[in-house]
Protein backbone atom coordinates (compact mmCIF):
# COMPACT_ATOMS: atom_id res chain seq x y z
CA UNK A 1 1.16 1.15 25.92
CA UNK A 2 -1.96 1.24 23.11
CA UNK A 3 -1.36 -0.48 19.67
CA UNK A 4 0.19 2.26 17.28
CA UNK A 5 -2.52 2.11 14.09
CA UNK A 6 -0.61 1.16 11.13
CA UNK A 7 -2.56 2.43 7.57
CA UNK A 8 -1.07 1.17 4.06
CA UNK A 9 -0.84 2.12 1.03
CA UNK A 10 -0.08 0.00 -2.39
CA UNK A 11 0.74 1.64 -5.61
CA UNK A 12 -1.07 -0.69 -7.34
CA UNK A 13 0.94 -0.36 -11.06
CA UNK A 14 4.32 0.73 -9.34
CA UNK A 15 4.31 -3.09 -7.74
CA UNK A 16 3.08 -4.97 -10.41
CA UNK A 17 5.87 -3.39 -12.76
CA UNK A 18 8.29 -4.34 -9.98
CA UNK A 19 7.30 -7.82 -9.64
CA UNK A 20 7.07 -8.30 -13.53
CA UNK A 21 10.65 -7.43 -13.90
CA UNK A 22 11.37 -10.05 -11.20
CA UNK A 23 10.22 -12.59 -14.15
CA UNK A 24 8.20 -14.78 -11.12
CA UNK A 25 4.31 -14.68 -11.94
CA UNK A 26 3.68 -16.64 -9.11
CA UNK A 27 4.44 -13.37 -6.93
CA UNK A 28 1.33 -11.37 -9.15
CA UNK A 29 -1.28 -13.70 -6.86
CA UNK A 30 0.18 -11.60 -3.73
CA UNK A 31 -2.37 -11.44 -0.54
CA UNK A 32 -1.99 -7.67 0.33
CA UNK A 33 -3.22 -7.97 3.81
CA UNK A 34 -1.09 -11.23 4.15
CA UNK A 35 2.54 -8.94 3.20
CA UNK A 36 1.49 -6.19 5.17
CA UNK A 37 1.00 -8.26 8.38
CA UNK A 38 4.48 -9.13 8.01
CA UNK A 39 5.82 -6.15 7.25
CA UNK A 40 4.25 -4.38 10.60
CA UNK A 41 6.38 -4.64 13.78
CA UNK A 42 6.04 -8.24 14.94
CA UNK A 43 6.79 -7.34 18.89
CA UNK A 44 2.84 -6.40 19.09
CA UNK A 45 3.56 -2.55 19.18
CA UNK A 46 1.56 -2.28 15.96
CA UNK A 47 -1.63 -2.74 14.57
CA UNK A 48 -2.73 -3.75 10.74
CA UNK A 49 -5.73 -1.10 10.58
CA UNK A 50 -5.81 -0.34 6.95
CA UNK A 51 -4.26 -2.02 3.44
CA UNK A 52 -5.79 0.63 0.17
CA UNK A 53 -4.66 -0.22 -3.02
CA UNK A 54 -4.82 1.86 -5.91
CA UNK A 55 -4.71 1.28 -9.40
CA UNK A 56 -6.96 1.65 -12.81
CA UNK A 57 -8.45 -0.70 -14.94
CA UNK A 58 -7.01 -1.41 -18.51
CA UNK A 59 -10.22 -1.44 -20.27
CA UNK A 60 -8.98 -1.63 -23.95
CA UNK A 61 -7.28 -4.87 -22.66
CA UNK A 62 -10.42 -7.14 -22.17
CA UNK A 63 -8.40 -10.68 -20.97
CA UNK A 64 -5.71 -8.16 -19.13
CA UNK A 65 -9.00 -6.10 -17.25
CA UNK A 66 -10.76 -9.38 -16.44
CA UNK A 67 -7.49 -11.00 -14.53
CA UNK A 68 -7.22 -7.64 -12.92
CA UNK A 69 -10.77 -7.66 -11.96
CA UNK A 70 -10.68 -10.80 -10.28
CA UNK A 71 -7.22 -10.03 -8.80
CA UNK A 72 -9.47 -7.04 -6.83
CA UNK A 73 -12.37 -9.23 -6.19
CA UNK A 74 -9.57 -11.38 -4.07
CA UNK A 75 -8.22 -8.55 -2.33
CA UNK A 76 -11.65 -7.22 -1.11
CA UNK A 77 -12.08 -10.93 0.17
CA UNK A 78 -9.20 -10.50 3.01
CA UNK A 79 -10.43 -6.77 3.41
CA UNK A 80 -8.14 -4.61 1.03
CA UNK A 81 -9.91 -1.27 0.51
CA UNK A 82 -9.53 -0.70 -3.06
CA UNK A 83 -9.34 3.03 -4.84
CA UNK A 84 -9.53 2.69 -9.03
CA UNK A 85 -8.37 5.75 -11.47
CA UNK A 86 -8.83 5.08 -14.48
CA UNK A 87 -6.60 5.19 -17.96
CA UNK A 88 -6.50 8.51 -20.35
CA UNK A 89 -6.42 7.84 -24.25
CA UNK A 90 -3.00 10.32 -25.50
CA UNK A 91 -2.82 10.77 -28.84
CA UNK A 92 0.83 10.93 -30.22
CA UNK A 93 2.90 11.22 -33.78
CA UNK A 94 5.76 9.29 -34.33
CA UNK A 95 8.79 11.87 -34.81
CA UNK A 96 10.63 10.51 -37.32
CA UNK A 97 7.83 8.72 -39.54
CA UNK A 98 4.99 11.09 -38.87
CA UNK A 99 2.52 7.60 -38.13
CA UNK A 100 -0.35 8.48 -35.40
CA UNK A 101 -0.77 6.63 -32.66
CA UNK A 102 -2.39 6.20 -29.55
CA UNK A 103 -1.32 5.76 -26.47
CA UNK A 104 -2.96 5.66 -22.79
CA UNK A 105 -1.50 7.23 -19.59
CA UNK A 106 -2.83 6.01 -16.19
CA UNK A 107 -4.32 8.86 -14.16
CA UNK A 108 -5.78 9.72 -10.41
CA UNK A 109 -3.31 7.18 -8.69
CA UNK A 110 -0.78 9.14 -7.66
CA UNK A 111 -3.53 11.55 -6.57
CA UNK A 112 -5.62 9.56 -5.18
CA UNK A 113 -3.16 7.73 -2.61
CA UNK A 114 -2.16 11.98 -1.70
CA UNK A 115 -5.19 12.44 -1.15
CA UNK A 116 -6.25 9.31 1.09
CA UNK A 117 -2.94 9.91 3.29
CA UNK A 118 -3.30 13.53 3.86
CA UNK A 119 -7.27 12.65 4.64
CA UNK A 120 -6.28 9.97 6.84
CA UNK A 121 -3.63 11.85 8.61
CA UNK A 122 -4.99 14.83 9.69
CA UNK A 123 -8.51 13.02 10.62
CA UNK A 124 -6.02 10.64 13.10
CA UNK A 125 -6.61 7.45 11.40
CA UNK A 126 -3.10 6.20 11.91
CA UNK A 127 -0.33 6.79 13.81
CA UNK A 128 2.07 5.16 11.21
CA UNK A 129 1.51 5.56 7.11
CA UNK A 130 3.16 2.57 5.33
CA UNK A 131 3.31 3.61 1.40
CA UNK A 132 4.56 0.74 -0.81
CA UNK A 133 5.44 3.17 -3.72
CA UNK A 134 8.83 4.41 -5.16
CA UNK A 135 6.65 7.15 -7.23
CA UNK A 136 8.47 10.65 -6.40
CA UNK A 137 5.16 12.16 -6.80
CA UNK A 138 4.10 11.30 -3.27
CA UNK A 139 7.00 13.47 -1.95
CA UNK A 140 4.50 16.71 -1.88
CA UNK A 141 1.87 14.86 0.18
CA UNK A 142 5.25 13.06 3.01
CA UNK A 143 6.17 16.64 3.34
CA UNK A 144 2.91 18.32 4.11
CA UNK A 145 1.86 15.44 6.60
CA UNK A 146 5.26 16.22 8.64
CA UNK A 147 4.16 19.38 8.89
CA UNK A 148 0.40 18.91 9.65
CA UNK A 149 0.80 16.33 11.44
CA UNK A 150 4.18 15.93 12.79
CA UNK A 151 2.93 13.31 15.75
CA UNK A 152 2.49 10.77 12.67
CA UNK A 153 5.07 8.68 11.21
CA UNK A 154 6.14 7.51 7.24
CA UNK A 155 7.93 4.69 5.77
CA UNK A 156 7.89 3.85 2.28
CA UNK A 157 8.45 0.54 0.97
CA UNK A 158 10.04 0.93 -2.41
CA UNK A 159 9.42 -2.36 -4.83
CA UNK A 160 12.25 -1.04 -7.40
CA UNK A 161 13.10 2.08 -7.19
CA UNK A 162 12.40 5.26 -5.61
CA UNK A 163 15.61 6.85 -3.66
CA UNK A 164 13.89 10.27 -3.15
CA UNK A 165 10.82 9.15 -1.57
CA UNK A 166 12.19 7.02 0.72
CA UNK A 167 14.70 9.56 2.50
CA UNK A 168 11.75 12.10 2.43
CA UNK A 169 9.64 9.49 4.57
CA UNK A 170 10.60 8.67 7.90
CA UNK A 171 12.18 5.32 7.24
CA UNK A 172 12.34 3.33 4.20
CA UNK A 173 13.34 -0.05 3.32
CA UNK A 174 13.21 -2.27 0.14
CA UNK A 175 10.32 -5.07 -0.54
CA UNK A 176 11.74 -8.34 0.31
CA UNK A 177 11.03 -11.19 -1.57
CA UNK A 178 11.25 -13.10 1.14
CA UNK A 179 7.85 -12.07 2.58
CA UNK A 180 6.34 -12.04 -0.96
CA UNK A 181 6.65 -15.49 -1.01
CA UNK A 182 5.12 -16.38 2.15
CA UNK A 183 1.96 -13.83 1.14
CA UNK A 184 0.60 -15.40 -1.49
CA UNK A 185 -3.26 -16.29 -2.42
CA UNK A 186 -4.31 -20.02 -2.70
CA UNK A 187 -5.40 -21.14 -6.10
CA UNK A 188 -9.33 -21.01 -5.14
CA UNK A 189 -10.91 -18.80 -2.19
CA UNK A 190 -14.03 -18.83 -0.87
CA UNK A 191 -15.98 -15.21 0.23
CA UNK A 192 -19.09 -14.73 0.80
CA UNK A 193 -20.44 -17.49 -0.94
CA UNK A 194 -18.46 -16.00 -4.51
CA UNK A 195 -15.63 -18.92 -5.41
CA UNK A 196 -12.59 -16.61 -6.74
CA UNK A 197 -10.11 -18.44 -8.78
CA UNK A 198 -6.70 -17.40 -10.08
CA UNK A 199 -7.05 -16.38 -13.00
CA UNK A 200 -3.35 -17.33 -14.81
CA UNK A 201 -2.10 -20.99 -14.25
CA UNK A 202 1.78 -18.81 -14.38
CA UNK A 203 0.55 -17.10 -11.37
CA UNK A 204 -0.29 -19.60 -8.83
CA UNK A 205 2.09 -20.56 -5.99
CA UNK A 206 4.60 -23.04 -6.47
């Protein structure tokens, strides 16, 4: 019996919020393609085909964007495909003081994984769709692949929370710590002739 494809998909700020309330920065270093080999079936039924990760740069954070920036430039090393959005500057008013502020919402992300799963599904890149997301949002695009494609198969992977998306998908399960802490970067890695460092002492393994 052939290899079913497995394709993934990491909610880039949905994680990170998850493993920052978890108050263990070693876990930010996390090898994508490391977790997601473990979270595949290990009786060789499945395949690791594809790991995208989405997310968006802070750019009015400079020291935030440039740990960010190398954190991608690791997971492109082990062969994460990555997708950016970008951030959108919201002007607000404080209700009770009237003081203007301004705040910035993240935008595409949500889209962009919708679009990459229904693209992926009904071109047959995968038998099974892995999303590692609790965002509700991605409901729409579970329930149009069942019914596009109804041969293909969901599980979500919710870091915190995310009830609703998980019963929509096919299966769901929470992310263990368990195999966060055996997927995690080495201090220093070597591709392509680039040295990539981690960039936060707090992060590295202990």
């Amino acid at each position: 019996m052939a290899q079913k494809r497995v394709s993934v998909y990491v909610d880039g700020f949905n994680l990170y919020h998850a493993l920052d309330d978890l108050n263990q920065d070693h876990l930010k270093w996390l090898d994508l393609w490391s977790l997601c080999e473990k979270i595949i079936a290990q009786d060789g039924s499945e395949v690791l085909d594809t790991v995208k990760y989405f997310s968006a740069y802070a750019t009015w954070r400079e020291k935030s964007m440039r740990r960010h920036q190398r954190y991608v430039a690791a997971l492109r090393a082990q062969g994460v495909t990555v997708v950016m959005g970008r951030f959108k500057e919201k002007r607000n008013r404080c209700r009770s003081c009237g003081t203007k502020y301004i705040s910035h919402e993240e935008k595409e992300t949500d889209v962009n994984i919708a679009l990459k799963l229904l693209e992926f599904s009904v071109t047959d890149k995968f038998d099974k769709a892995v999303i590692i997301s609790g965002d509700s949002d991605l409901i729409p695009p579970v329930l149009k692949i069942k019914q596009l494609t109804p041969n293909k198969k969901t599980l979500c992977i919710v870091p915190k929370k995310g009830h609703d998306l998980m019963t929509t998908c096919h299966s769901g399960t929470r992310l263990k710590k368990k195999h966060l802490e055996k997927s995690l970067f080495p201090k220093i890695i070597k591709s392509n002739k680039r040295v990539i460092e981690c960039p936060k002492e707090e992060w590295l393994p202990q």
